[in-house]
N, C-alpha and C. Protein backbone atom coordinates (compact mmCIF):
# COMPACT_ATOMS: atom_id res chain seq x y z
N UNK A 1 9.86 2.64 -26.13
CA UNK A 1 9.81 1.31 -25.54
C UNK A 1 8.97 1.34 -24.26
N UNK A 2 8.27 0.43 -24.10
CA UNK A 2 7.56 0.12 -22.60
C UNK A 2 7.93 -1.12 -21.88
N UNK A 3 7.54 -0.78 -20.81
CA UNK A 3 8.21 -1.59 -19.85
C UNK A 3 7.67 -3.20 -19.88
N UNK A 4 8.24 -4.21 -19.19
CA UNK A 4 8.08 -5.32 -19.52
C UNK A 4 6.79 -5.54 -18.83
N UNK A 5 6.44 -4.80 -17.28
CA UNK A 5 5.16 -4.53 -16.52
C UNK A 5 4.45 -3.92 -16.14
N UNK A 6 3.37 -3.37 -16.56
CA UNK A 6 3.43 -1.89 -16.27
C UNK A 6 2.47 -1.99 -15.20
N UNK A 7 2.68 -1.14 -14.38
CA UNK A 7 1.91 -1.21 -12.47
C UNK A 7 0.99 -0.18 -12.68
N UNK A 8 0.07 -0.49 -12.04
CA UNK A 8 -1.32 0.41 -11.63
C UNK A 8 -0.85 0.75 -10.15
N UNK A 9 -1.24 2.30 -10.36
CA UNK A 9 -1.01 3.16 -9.08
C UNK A 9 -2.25 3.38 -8.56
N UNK A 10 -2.92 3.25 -7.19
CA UNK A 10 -3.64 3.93 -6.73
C UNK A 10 -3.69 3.84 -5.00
N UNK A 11 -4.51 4.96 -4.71
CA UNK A 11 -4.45 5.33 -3.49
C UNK A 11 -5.91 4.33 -2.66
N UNK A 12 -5.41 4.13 -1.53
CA UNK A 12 -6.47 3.27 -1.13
C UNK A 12 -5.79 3.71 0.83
N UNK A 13 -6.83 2.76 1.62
CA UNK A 13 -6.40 2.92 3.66
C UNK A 13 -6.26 1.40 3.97
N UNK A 14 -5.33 1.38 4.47
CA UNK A 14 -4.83 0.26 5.66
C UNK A 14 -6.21 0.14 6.16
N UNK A 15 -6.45 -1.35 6.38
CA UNK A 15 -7.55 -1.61 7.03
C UNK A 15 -6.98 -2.62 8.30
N UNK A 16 -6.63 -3.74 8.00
CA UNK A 16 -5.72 -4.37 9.36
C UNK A 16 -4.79 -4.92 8.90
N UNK A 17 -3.65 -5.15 9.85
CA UNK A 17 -2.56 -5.27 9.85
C UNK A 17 -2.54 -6.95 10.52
N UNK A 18 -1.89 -7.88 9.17
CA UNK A 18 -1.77 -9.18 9.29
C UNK A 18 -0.53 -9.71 9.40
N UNK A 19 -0.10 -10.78 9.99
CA UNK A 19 1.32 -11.61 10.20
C UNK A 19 2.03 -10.96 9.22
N UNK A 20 3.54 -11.02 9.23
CA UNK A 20 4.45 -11.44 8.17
C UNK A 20 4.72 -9.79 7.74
N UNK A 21 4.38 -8.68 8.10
CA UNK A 21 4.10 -7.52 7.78
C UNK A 21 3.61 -7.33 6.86
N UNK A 22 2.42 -7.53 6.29
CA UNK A 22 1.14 -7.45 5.01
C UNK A 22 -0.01 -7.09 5.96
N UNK A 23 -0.46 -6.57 5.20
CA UNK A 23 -1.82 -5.30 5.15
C UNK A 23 -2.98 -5.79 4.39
N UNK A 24 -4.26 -5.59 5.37
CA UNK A 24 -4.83 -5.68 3.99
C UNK A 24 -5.95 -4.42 4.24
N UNK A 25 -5.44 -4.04 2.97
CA UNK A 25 -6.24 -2.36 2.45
C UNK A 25 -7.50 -2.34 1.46
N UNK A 26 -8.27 -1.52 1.24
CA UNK A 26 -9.56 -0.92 0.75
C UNK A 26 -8.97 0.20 0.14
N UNK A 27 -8.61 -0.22 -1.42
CA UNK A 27 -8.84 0.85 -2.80
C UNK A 27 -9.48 2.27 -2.92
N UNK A 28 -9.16 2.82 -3.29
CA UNK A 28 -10.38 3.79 -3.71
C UNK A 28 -11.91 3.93 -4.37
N UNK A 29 -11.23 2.32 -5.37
CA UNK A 29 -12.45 2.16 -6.07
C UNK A 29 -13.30 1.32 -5.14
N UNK A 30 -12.96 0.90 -4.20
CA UNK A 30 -13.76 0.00 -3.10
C UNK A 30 -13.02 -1.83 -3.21
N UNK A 31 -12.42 -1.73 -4.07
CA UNK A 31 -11.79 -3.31 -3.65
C UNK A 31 -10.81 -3.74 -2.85
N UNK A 32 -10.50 -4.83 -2.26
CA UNK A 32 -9.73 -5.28 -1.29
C UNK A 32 -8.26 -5.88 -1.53
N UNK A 33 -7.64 -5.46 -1.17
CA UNK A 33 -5.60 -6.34 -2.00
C UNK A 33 -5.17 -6.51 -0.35
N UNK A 34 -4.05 -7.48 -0.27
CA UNK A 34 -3.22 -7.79 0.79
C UNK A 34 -2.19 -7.00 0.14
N UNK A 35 -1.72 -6.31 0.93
CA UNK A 35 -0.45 -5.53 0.48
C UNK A 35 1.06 -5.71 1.23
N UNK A 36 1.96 -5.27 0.79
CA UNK A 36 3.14 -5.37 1.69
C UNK A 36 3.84 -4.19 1.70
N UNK A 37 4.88 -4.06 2.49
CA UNK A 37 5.59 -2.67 2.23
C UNK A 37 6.98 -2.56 1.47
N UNK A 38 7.14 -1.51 0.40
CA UNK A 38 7.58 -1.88 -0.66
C UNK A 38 9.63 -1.47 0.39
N UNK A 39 10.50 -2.02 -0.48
CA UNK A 39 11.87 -1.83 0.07
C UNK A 39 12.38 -0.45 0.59
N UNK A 40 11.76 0.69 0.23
CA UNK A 40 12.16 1.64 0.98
C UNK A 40 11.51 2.05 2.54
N UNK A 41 10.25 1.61 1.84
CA UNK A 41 9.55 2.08 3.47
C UNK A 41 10.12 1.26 4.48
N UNK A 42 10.35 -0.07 4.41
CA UNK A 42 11.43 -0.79 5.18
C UNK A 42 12.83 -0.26 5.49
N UNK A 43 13.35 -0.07 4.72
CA UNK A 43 14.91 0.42 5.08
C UNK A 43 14.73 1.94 5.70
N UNK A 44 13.72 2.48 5.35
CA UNK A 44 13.41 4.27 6.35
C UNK A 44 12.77 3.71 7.39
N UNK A 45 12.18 2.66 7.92
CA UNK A 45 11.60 2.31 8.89
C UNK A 45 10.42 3.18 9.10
N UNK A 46 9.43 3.15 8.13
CA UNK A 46 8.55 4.18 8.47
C UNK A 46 7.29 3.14 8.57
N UNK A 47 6.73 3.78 9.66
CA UNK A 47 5.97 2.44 10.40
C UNK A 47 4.38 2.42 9.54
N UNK A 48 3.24 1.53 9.14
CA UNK A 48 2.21 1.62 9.00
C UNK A 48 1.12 1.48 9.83
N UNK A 49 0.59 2.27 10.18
CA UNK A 49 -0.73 1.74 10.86
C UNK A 49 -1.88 1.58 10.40
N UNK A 50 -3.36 1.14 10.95
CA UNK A 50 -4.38 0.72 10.25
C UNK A 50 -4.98 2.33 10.09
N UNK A 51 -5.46 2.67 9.20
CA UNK A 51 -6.37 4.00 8.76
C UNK A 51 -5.74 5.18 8.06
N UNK A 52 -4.19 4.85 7.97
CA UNK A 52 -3.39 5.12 6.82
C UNK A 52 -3.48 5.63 5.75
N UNK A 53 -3.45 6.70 5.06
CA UNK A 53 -3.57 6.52 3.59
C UNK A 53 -2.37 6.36 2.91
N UNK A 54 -2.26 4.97 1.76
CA UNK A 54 -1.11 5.18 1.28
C UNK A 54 -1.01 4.82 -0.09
N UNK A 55 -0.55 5.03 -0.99
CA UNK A 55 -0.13 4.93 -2.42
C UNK A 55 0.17 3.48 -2.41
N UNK A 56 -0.63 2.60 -3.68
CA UNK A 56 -0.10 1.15 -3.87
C UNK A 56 0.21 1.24 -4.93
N UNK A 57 0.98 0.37 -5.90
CA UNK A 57 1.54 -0.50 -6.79
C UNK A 57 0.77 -1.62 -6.78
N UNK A 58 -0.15 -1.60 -8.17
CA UNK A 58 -0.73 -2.98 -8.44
C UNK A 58 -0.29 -3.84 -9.58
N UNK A 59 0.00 -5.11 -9.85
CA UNK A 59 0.71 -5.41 -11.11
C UNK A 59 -0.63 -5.95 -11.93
N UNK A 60 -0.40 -6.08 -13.38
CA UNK A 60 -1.45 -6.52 -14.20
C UNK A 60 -1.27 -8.06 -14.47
N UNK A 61 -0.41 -8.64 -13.47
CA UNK A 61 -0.78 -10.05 -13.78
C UNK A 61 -1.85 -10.46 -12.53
N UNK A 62 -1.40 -9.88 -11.16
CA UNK A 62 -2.65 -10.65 -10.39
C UNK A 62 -2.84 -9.02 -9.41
N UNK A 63 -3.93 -8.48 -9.55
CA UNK A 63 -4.57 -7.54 -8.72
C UNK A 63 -5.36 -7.76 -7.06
N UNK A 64 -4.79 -9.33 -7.18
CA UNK A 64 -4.99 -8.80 -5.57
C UNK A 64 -4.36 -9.01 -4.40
N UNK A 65 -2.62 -8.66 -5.17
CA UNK A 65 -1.58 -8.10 -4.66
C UNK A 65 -0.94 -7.23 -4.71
N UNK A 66 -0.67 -6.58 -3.64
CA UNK A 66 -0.24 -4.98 -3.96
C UNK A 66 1.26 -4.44 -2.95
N UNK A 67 1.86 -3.25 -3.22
CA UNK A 67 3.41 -3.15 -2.38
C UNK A 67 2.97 -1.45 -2.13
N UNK A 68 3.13 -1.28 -1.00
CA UNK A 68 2.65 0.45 -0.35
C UNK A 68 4.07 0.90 -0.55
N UNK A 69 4.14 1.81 -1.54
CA UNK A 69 5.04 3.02 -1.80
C UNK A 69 5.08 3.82 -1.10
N UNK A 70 4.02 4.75 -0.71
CA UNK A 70 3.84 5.89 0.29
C UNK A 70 2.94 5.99 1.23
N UNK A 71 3.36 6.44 2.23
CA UNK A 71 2.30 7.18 3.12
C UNK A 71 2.28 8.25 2.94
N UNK A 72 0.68 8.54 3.41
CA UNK A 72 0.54 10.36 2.74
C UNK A 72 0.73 10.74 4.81
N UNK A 73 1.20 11.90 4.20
CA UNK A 73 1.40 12.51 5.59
C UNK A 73 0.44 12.86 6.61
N UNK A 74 -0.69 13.41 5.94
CA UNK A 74 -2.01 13.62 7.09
C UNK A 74 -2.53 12.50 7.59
N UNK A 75 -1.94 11.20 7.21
CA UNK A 75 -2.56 10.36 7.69
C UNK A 75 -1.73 10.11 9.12
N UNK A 76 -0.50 10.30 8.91
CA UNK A 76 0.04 9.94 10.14
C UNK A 76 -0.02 11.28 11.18
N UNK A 77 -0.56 12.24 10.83
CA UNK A 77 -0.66 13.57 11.83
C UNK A 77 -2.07 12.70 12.75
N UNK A 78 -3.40 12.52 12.20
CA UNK A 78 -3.98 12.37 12.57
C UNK A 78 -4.18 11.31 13.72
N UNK A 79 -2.91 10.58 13.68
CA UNK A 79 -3.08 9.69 15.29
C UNK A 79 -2.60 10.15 16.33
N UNK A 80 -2.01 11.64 15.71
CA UNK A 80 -1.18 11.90 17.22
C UNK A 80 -2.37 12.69 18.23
């Protein structure tokens, strides 16, 4: 059985950080999504900043909305 939606994963960077806590990030493949942060990164309080790298969730009904699963870790070494 498959799922009722199936999400496109890919890695893409925080580019700026807009109202409402949404993002809007640059893909890997070079395209642009407003993103948000998905329910865990909220409840761990793990903060985003712009230049970020982080793992999105894209759905196949509209691609140019997206929910950040992860931050990769070297991204957050690199501001300190």
């Amino acid at each position: 059985m498959s799922k009722k939606e199936e999400l496109i994963e890919m890695d893409g960077v925080v580019e700026t950080l807009l109202p409402n806590a949404t993002f809007k990030c640059k893909l890997s493949n070079g395209h642009y999504v407003i993103a948000y942060s998905a329910g865990k990164i909220k409840k761990n309080r793990i903060r985003i900043l712009a230049g970020d790298k982080c793992k999105f969730e894209l759905s196949g009904y509209d691609i140019h909305k997206a929910r950040i699963v992860f931050r990769y870790w070297e991204a957050w070494r690199s501001h300190k």
